[in-house]
C-alpha atoms as a PDB file:
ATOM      1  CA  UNK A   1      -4.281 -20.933   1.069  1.00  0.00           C
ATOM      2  CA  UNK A   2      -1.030 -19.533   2.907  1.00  0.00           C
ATOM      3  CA  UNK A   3       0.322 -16.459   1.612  1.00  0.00           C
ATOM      4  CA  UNK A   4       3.237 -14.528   1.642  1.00  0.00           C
ATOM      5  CA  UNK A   5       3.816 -10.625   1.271  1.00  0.00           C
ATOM      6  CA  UNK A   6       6.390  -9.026  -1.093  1.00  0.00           C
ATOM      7  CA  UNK A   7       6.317  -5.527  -0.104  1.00  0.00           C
ATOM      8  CA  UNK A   8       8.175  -4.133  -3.414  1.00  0.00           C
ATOM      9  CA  UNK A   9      10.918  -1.914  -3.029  1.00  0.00           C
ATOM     10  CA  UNK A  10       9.086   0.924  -4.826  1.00  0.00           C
ATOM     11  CA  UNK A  11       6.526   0.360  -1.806  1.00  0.00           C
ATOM     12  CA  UNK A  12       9.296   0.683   0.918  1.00  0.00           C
ATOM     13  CA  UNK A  13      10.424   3.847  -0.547  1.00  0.00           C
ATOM     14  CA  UNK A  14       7.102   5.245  -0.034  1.00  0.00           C
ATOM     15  CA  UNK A  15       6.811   4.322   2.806  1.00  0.00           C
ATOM     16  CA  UNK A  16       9.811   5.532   4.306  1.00  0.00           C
ATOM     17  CA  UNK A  17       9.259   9.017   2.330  1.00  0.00           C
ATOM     18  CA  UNK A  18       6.105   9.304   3.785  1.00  0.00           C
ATOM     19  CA  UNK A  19       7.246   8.867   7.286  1.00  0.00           C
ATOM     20  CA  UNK A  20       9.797  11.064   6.454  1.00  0.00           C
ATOM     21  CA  UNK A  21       7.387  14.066   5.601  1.00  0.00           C
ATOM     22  CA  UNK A  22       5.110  13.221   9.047  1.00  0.00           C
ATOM     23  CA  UNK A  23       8.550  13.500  10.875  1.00  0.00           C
ATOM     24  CA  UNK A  24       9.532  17.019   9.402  1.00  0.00           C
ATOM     25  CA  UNK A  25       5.512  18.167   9.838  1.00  0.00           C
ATOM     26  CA  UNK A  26       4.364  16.629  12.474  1.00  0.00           C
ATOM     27  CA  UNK A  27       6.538  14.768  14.928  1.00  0.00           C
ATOM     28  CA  UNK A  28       8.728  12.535  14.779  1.00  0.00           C
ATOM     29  CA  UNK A  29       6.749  10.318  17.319  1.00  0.00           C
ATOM     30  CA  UNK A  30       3.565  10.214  14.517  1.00  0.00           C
ATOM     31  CA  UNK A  31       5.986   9.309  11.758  1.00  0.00           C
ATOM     32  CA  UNK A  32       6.827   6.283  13.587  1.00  0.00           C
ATOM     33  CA  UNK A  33       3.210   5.394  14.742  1.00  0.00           C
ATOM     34  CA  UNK A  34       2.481   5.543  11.206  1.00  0.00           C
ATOM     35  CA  UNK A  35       4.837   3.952   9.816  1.00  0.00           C
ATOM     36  CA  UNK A  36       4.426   1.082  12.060  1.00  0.00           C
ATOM     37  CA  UNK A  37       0.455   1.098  11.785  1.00  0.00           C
ATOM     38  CA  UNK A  38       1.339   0.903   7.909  1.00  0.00           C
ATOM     39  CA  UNK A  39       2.898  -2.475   7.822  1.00  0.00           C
ATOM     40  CA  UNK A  40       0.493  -3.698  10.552  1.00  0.00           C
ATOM     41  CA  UNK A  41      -1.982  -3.291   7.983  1.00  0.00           C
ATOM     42  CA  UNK A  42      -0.271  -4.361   5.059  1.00  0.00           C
ATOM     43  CA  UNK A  43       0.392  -7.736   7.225  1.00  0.00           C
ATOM     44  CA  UNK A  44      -3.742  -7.461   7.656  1.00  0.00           C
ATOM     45  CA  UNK A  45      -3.591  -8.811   3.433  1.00  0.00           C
ATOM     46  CA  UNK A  46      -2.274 -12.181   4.931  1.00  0.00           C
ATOM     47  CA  UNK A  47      -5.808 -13.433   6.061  1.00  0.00           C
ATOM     48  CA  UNK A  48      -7.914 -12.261   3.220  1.00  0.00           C
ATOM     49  CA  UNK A  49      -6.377 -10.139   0.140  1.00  0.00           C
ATOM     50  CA  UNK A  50      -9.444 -11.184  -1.890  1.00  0.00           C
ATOM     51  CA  UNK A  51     -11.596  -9.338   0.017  1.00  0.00           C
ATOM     52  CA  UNK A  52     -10.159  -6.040  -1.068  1.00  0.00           C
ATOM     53  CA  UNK A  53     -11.803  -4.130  -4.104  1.00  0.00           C
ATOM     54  CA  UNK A  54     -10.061  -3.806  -7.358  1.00  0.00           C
ATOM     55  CA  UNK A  55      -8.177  -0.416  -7.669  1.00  0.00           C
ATOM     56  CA  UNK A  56      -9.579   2.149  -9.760  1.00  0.00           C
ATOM     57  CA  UNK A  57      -6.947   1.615 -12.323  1.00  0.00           C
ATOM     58  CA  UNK A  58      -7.495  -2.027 -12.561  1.00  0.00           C
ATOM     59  CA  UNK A  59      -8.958  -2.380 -16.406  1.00  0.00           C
ATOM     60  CA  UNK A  60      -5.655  -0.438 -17.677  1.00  0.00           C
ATOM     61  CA  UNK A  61      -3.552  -2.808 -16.270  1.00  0.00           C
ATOM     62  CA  UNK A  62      -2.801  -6.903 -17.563  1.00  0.00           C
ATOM     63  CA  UNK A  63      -3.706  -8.288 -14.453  1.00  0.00           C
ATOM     64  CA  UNK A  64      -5.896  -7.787 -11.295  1.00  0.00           C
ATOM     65  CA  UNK A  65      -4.717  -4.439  -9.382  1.00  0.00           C
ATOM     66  CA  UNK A  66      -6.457  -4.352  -5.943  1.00  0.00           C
ATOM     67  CA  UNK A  67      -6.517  -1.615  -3.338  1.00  0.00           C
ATOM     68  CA  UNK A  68      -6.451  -1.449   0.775  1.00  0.00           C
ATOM     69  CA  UNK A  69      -6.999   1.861   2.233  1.00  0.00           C
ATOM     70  CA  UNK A  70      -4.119   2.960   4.748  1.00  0.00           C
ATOM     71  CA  UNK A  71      -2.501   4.850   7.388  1.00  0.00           C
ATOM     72  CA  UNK A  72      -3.360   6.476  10.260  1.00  0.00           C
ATOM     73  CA  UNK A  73      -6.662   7.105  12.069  1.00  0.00           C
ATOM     74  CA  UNK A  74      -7.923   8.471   8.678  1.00  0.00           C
ATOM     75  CA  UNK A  75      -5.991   5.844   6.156  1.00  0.00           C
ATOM     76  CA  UNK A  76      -5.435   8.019   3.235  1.00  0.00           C
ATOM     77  CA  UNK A  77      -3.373   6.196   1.410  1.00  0.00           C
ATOM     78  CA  UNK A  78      -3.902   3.484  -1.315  1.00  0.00           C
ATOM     79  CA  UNK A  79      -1.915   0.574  -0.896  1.00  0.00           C
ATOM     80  CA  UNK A  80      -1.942  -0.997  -4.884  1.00  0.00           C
ATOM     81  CA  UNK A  81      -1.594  -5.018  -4.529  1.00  0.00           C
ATOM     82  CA  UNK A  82      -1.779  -7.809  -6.687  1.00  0.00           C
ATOM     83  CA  UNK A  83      -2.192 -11.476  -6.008  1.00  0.00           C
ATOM     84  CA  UNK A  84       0.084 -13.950  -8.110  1.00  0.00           C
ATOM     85  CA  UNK A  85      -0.251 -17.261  -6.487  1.00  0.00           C
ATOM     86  CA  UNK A  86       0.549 -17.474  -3.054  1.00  0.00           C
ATOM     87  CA  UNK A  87       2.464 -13.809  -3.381  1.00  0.00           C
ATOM     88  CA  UNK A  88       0.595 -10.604  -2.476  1.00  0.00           C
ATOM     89  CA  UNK A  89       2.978  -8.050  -3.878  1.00  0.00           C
ATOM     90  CA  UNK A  90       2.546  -4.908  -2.780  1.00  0.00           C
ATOM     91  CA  UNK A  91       3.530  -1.957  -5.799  1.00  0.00           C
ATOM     92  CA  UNK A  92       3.187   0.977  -4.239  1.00  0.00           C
ATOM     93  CA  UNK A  93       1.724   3.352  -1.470  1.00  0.00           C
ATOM     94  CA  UNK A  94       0.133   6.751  -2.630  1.00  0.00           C
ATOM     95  CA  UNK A  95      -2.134   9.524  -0.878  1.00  0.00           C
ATOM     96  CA  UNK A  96      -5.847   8.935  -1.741  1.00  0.00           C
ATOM     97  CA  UNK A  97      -5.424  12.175  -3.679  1.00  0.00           C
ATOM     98  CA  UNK A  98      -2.692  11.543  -5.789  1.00  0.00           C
ATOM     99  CA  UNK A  99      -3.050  11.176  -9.405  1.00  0.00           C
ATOM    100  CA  UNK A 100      -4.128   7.004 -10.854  1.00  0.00           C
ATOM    101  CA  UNK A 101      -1.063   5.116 -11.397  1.00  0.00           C
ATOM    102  CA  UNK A 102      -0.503   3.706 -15.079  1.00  0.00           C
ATOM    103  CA  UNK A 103       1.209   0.257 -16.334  1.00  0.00           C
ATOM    104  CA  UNK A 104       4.214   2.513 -16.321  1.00  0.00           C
ATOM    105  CA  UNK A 105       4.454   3.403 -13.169  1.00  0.00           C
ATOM    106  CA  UNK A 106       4.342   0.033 -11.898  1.00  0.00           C
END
């Protein structure tokens, strides 16, 4: 099956905020690295998004929420996917450390 990716607006904006934090703590030269390593790997879901575990907050939500560690070297964040169809739509894009997400939030 052919795919296509819907990175959410919600997911952009975390993106971008994220980069924006490795620019004013690191360098601006990391923010960019990771920010472009992010949607290289979010592009990764194309091939297989099935093969990525459900997300820890999966059984409070309606439908299947799935999970793809990442980032940088380390890939500490949690990018929260689901699969409707052909679309992999990608919610949002939290630290590893940050507090579950709810229906709510999504």
């Amino acid at each position: 099956m052919s795919f296509r990716l819907n990175v959410t607006n919600r997911a952009r904006d975390d993106i971008t905020r994220n980069a924006s934090w490795w620019a004013e703590n690191h360098s601006l030269d990391e923010a960019l690295t990771w920010y472009d390593s992010v949607y290289d790997q979010l592009n990764e879901l194309l091939a297989f998004p099935e093969s990525h575990g459900l997300a820890a907050e999966n059984d409070a939500f309606p439908y299947e929420l799935r999970e793809k560690l990442v980032g940088g070297k380390k890939r500490t964040y949690r990018a929260i996917f689901t699969i409707e169809g052909a679309e992999i739509r990608v919610l949002t894009i939290r630290r590893a450390a940050q507090r579950a997400i709810t229906p709510d939030d999504a």
